[in-house]
N, C-alpha and C. Protein backbone atom coordinates (compact mmCIF):
# COMPACT_ATOMS: atom_id res chain seq x y z
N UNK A 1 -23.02 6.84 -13.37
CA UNK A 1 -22.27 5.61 -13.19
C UNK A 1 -22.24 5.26 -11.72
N UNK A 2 -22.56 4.17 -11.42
CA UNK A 2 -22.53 3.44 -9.91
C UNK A 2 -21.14 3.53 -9.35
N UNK A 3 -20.06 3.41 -10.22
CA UNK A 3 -19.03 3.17 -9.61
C UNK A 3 -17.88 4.64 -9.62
N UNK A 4 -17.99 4.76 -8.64
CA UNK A 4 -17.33 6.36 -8.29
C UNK A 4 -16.09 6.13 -7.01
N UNK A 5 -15.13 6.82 -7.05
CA UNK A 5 -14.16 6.88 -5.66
C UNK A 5 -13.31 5.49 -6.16
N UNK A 6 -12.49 5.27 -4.62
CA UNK A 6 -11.99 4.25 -4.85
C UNK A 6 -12.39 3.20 -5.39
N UNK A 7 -11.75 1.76 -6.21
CA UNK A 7 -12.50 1.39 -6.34
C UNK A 7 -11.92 -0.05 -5.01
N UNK A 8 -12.98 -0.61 -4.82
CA UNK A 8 -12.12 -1.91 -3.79
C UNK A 8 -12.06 -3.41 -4.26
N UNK A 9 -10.85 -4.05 -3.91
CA UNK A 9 -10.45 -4.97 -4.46
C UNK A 9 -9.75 -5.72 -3.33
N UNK A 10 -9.02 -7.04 -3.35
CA UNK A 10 -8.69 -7.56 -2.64
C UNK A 10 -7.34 -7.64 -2.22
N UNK A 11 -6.51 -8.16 -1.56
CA UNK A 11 -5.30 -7.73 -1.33
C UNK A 11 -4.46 -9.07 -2.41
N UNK A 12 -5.19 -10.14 -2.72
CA UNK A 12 -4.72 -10.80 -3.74
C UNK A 12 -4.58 -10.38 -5.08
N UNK A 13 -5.21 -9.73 -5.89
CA UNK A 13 -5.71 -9.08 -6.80
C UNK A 13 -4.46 -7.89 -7.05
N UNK A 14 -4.25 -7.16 -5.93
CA UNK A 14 -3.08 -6.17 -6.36
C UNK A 14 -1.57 -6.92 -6.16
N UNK A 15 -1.31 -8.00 -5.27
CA UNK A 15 0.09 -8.50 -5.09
C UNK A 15 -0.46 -9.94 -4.63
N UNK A 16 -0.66 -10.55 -5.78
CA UNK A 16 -0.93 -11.98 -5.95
C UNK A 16 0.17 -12.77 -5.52
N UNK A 17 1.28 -12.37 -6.00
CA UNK A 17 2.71 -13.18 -5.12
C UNK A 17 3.22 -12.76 -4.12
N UNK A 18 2.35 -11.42 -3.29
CA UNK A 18 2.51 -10.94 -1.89
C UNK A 18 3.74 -9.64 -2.07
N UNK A 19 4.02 -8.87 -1.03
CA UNK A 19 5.17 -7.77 -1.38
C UNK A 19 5.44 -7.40 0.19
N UNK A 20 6.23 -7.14 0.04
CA UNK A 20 7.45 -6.80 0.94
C UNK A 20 7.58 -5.17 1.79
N UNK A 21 7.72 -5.08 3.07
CA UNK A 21 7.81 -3.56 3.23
C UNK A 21 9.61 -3.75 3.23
N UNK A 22 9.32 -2.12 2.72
CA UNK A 22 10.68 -1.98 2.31
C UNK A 22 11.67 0.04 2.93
N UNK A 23 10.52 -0.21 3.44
CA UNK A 23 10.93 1.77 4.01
C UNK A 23 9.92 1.68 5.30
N UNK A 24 9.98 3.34 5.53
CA UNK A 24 9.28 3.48 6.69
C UNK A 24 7.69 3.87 6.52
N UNK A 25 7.22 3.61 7.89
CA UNK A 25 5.99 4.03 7.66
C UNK A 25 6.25 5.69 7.97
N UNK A 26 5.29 6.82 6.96
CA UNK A 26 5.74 8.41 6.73
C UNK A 26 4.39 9.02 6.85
N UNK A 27 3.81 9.94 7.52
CA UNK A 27 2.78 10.67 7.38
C UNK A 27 2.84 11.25 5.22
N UNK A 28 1.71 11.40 4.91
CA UNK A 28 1.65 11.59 3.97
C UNK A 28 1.51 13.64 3.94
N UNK A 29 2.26 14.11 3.14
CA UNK A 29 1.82 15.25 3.21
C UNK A 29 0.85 16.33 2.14
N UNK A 30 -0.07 17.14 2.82
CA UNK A 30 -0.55 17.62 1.86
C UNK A 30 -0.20 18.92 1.66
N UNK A 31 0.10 18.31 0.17
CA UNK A 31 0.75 20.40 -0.39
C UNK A 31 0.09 21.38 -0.56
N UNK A 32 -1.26 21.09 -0.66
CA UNK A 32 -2.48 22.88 -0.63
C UNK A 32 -2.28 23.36 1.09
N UNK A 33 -2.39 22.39 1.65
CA UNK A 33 -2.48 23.47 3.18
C UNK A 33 -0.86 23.32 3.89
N UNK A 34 0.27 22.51 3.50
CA UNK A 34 1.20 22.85 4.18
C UNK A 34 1.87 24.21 3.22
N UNK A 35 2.45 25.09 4.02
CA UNK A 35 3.50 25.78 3.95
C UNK A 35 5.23 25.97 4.39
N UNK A 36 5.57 26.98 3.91
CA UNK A 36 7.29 26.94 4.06
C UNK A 36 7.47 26.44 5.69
N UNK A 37 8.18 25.51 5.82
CA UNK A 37 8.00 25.87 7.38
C UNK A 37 7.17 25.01 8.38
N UNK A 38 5.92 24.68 7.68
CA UNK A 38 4.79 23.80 8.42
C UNK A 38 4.00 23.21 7.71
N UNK A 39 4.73 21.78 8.24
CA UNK A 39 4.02 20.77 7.81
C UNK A 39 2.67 20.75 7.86
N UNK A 40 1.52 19.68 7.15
CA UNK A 40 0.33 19.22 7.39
C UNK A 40 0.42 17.83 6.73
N UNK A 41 -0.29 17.27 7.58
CA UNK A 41 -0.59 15.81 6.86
C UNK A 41 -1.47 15.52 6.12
N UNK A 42 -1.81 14.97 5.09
CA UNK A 42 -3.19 14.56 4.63
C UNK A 42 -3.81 14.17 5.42
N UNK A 43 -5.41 14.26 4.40
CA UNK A 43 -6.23 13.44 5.33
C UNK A 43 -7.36 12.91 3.94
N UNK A 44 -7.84 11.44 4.12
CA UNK A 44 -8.76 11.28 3.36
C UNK A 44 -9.81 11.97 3.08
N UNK A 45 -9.93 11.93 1.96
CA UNK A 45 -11.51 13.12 1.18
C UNK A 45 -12.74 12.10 2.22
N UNK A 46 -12.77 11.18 2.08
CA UNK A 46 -13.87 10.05 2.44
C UNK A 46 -14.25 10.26 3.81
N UNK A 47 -12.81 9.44 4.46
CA UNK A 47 -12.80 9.23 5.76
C UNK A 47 -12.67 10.34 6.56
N UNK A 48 -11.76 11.53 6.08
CA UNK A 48 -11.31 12.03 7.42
C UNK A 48 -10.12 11.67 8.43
N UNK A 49 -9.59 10.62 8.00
CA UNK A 49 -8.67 9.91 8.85
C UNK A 49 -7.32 10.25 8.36
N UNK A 50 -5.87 10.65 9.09
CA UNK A 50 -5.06 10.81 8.50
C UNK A 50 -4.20 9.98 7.81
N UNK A 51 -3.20 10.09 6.56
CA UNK A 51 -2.77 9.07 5.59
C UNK A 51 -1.66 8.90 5.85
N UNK A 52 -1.49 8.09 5.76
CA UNK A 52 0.57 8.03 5.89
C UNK A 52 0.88 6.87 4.53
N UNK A 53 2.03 6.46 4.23
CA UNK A 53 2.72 5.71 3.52
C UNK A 53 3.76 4.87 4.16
N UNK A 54 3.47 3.60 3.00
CA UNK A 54 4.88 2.87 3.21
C UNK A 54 5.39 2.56 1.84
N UNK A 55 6.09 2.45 1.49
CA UNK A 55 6.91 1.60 0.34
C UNK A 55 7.28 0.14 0.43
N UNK A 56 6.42 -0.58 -0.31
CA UNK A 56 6.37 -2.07 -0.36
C UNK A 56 7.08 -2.76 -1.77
N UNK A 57 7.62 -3.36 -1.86
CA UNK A 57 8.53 -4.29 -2.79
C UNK A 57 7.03 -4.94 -3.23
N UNK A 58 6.79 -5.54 -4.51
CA UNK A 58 6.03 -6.33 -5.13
C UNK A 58 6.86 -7.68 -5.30
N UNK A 59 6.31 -8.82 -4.88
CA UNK A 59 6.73 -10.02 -4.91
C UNK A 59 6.89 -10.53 -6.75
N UNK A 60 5.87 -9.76 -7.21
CA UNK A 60 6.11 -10.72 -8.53
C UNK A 60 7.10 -10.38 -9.94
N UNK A 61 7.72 -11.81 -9.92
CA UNK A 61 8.99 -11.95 -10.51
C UNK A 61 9.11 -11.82 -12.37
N UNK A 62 8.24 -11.13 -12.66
CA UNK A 62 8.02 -10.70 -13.62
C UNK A 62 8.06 -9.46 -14.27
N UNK A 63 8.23 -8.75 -13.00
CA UNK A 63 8.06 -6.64 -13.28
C UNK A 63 9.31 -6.48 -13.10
N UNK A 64 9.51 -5.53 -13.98
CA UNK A 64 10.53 -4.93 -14.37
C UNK A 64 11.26 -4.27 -13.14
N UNK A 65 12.56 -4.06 -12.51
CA UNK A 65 13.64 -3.87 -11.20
C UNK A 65 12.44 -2.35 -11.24
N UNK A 66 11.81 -1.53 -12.28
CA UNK A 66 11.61 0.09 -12.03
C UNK A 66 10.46 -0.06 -11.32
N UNK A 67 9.57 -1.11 -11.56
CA UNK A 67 7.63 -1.19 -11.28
C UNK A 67 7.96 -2.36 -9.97
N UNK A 68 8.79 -2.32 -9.53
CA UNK A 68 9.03 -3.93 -8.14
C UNK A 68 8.15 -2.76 -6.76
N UNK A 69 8.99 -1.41 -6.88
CA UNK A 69 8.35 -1.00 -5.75
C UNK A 69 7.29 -0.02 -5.91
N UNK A 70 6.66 -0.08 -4.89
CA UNK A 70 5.13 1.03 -4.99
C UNK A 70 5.02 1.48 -3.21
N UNK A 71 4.25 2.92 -3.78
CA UNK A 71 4.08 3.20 -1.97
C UNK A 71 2.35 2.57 -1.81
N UNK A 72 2.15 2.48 -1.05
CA UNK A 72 0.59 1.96 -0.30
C UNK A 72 0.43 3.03 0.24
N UNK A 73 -0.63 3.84 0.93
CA UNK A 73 -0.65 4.62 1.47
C UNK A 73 -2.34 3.79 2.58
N UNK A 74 -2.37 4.37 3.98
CA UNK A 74 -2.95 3.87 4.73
C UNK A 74 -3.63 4.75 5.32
N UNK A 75 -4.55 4.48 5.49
CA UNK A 75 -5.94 5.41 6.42
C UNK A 75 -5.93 4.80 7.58
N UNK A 76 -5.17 5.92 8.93
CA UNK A 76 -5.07 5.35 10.59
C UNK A 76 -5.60 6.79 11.07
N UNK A 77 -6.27 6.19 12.07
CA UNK A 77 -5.92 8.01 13.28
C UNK A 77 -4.45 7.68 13.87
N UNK A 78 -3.86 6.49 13.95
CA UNK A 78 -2.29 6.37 14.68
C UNK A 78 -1.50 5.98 13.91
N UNK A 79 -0.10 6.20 13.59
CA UNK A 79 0.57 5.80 12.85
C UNK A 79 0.93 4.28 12.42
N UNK A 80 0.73 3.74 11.84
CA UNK A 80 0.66 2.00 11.59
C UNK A 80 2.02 1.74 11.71
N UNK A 81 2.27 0.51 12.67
CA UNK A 81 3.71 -0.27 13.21
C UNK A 81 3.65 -1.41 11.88
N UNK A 82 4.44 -1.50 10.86
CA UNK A 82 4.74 -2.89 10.07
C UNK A 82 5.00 -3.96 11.12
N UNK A 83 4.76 -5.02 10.65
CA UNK A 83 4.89 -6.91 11.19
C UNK A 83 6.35 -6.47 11.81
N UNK A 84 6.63 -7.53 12.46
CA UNK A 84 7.99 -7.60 13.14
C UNK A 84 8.79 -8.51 12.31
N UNK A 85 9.94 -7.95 11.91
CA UNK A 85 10.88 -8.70 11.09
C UNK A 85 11.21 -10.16 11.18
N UNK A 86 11.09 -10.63 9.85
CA UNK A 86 11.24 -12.26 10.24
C UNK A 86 12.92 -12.78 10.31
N UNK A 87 13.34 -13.46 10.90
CA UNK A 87 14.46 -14.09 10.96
C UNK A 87 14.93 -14.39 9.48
N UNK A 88 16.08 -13.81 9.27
CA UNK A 88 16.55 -14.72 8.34
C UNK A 88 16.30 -13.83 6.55
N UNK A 89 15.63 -13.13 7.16
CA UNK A 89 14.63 -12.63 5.76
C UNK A 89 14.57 -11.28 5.78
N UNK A 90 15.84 -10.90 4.39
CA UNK A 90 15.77 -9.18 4.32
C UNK A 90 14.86 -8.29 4.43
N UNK A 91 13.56 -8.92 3.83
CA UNK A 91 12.75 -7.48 3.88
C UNK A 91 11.52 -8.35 4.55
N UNK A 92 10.66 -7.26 5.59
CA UNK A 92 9.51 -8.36 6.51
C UNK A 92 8.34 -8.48 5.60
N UNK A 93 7.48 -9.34 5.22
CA UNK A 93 6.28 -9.44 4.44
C UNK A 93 5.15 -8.83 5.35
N UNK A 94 4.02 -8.81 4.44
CA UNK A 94 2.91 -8.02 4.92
C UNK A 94 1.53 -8.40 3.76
N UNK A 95 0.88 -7.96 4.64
CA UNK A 95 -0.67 -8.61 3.54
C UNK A 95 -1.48 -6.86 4.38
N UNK A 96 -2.27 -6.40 3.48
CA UNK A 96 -2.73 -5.47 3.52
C UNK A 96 -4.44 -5.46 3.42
N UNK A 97 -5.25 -5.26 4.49
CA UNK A 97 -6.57 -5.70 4.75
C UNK A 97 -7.53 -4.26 3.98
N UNK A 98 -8.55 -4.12 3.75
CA UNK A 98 -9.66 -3.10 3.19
C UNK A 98 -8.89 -2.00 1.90
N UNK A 99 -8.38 -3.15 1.02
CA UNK A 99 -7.47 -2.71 0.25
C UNK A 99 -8.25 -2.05 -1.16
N UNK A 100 -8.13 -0.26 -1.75
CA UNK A 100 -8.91 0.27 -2.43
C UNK A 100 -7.91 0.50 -3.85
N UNK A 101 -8.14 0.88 -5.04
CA UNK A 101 -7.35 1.57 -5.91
C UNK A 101 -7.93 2.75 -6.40
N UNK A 102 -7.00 3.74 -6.92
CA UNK A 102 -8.03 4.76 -7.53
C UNK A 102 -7.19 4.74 -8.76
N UNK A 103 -7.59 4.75 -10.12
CA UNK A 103 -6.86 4.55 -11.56
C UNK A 103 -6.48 6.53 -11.47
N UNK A 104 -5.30 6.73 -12.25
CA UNK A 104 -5.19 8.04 -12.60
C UNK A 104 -4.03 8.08 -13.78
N UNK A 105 -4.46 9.31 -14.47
CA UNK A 105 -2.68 8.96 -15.81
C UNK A 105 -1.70 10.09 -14.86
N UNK A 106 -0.62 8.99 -15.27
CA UNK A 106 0.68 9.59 -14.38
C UNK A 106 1.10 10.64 -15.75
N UNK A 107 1.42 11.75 -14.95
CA UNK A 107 2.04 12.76 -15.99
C UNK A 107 3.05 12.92 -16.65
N UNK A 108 3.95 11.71 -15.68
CA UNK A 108 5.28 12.08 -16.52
C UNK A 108 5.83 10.87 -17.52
N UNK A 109 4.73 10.26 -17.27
CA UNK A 109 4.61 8.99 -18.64
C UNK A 109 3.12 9.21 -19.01
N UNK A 110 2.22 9.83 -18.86
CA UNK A 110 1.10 9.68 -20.01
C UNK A 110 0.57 7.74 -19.78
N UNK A 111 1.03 7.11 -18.95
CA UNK A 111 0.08 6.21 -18.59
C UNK A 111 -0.55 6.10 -17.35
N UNK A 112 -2.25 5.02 -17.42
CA UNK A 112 -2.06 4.70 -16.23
C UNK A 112 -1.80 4.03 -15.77
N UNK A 113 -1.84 4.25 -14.16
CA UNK A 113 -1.48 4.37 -13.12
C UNK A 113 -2.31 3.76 -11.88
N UNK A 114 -1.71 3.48 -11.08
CA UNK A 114 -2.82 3.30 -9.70
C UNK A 114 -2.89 3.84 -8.17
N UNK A 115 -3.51 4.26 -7.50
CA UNK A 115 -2.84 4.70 -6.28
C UNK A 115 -3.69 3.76 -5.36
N UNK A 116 -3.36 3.38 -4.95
CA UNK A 116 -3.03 2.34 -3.73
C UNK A 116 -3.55 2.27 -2.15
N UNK A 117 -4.58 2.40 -1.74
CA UNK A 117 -5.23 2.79 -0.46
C UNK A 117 -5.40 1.62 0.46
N UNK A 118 -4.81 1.87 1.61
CA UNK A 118 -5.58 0.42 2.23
C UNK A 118 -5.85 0.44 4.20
N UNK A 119 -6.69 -0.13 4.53
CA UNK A 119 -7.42 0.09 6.13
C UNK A 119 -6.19 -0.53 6.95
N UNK A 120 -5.46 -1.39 6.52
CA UNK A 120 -5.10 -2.02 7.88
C UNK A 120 -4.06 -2.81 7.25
N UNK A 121 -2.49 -2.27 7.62
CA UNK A 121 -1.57 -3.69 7.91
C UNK A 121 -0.96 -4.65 8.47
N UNK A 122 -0.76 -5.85 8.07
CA UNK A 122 -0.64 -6.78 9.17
C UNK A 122 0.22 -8.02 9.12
N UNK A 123 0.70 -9.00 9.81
CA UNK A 123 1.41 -10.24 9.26
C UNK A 123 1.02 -10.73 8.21
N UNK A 124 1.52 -11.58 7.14
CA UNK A 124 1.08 -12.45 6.50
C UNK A 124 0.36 -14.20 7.09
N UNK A 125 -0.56 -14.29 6.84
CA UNK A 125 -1.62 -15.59 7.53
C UNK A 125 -0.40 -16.51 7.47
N UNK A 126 -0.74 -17.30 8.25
CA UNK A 126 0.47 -18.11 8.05
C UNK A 126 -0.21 -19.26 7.18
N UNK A 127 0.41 -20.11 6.63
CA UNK A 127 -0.02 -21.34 5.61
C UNK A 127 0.15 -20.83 4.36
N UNK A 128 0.21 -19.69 4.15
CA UNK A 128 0.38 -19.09 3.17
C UNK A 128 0.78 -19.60 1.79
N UNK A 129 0.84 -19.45 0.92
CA UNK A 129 1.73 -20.06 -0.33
C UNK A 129 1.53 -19.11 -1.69
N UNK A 130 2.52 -19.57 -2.52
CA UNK A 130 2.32 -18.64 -3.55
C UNK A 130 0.91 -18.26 -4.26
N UNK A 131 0.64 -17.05 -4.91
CA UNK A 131 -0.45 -16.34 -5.78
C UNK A 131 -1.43 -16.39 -4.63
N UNK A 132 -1.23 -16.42 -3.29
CA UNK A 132 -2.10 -15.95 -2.52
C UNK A 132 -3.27 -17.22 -2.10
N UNK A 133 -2.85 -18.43 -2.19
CA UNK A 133 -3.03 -19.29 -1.97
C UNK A 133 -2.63 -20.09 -0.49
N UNK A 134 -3.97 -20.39 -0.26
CA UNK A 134 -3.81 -21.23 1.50
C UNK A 134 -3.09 -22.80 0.69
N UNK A 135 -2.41 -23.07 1.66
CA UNK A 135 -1.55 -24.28 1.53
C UNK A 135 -2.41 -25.53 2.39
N UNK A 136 -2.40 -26.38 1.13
CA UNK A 136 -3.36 -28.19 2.15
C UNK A 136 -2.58 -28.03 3.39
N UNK A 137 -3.79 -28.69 3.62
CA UNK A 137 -3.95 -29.34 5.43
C UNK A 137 -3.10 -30.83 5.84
């Protein structure tokens, strides 16, 4: 089969009505090489690059209060700074660039699932508009 690893998709495609950071950005950790005591961070099978996480709110008003939030997890050698908070507006938005999924069944529901990979986060474009749509000129 051609299609192996992540698979890649667009940042419209996973949060068509856009999503929200909602926590911090966290080194991701990996549990085969950390021990009692000492940490280790992941690191991508692919890249090599280390992973960290954020927890992002999903914009769309249709999922259930349990499926609103998801972590993203990010491939940096430096820890990624989220957008700078907008005025006025509880949680800061974000659009997420070289955005991958990998399908897997979650164990403790027997469905799947997705995990969430992505190169680079950043402001939302401005003009923006809903389902990921540029707004007329």
């Amino acid at each position: 089969m051609a299609l192996q690893g992540p698979i890649p998709v667009t940042f419209d495609m996973v949060f068509p009505h856009g999503c929200y950071v909602v926590g911090e950005v966290e080194p991701v950790k990996d549990f085969d090489a950390s021990t009692n005591g000492r940490f280790v961070q992941a690191r991508d099978k692919q890249t090599g690059e280390p992973v960290w996480q954020v927890a992002v709110m999903d914009a769309d008003p249709t999922l259930k209060p349990a499926q609103k939030t998801v972590a993203v997890k990010i491939l940096s050698a430096v820890q990624p700074v989220p957008p700078a908070a907008v005025p006025g507006v509880p949680f800061t938005p974000v659009e997420f660039d070289g955005v991958s999924v990998t399908p897997y069944v979650n164990s403790n529901t027997n469905r799947l699932a997705y995990s969430i990979r992505v190169r680079e986060m950043r402001p939302i474009r401005t003009g923006k508009t809903g389902a990921g749509k540029e707004a007329a000129a």
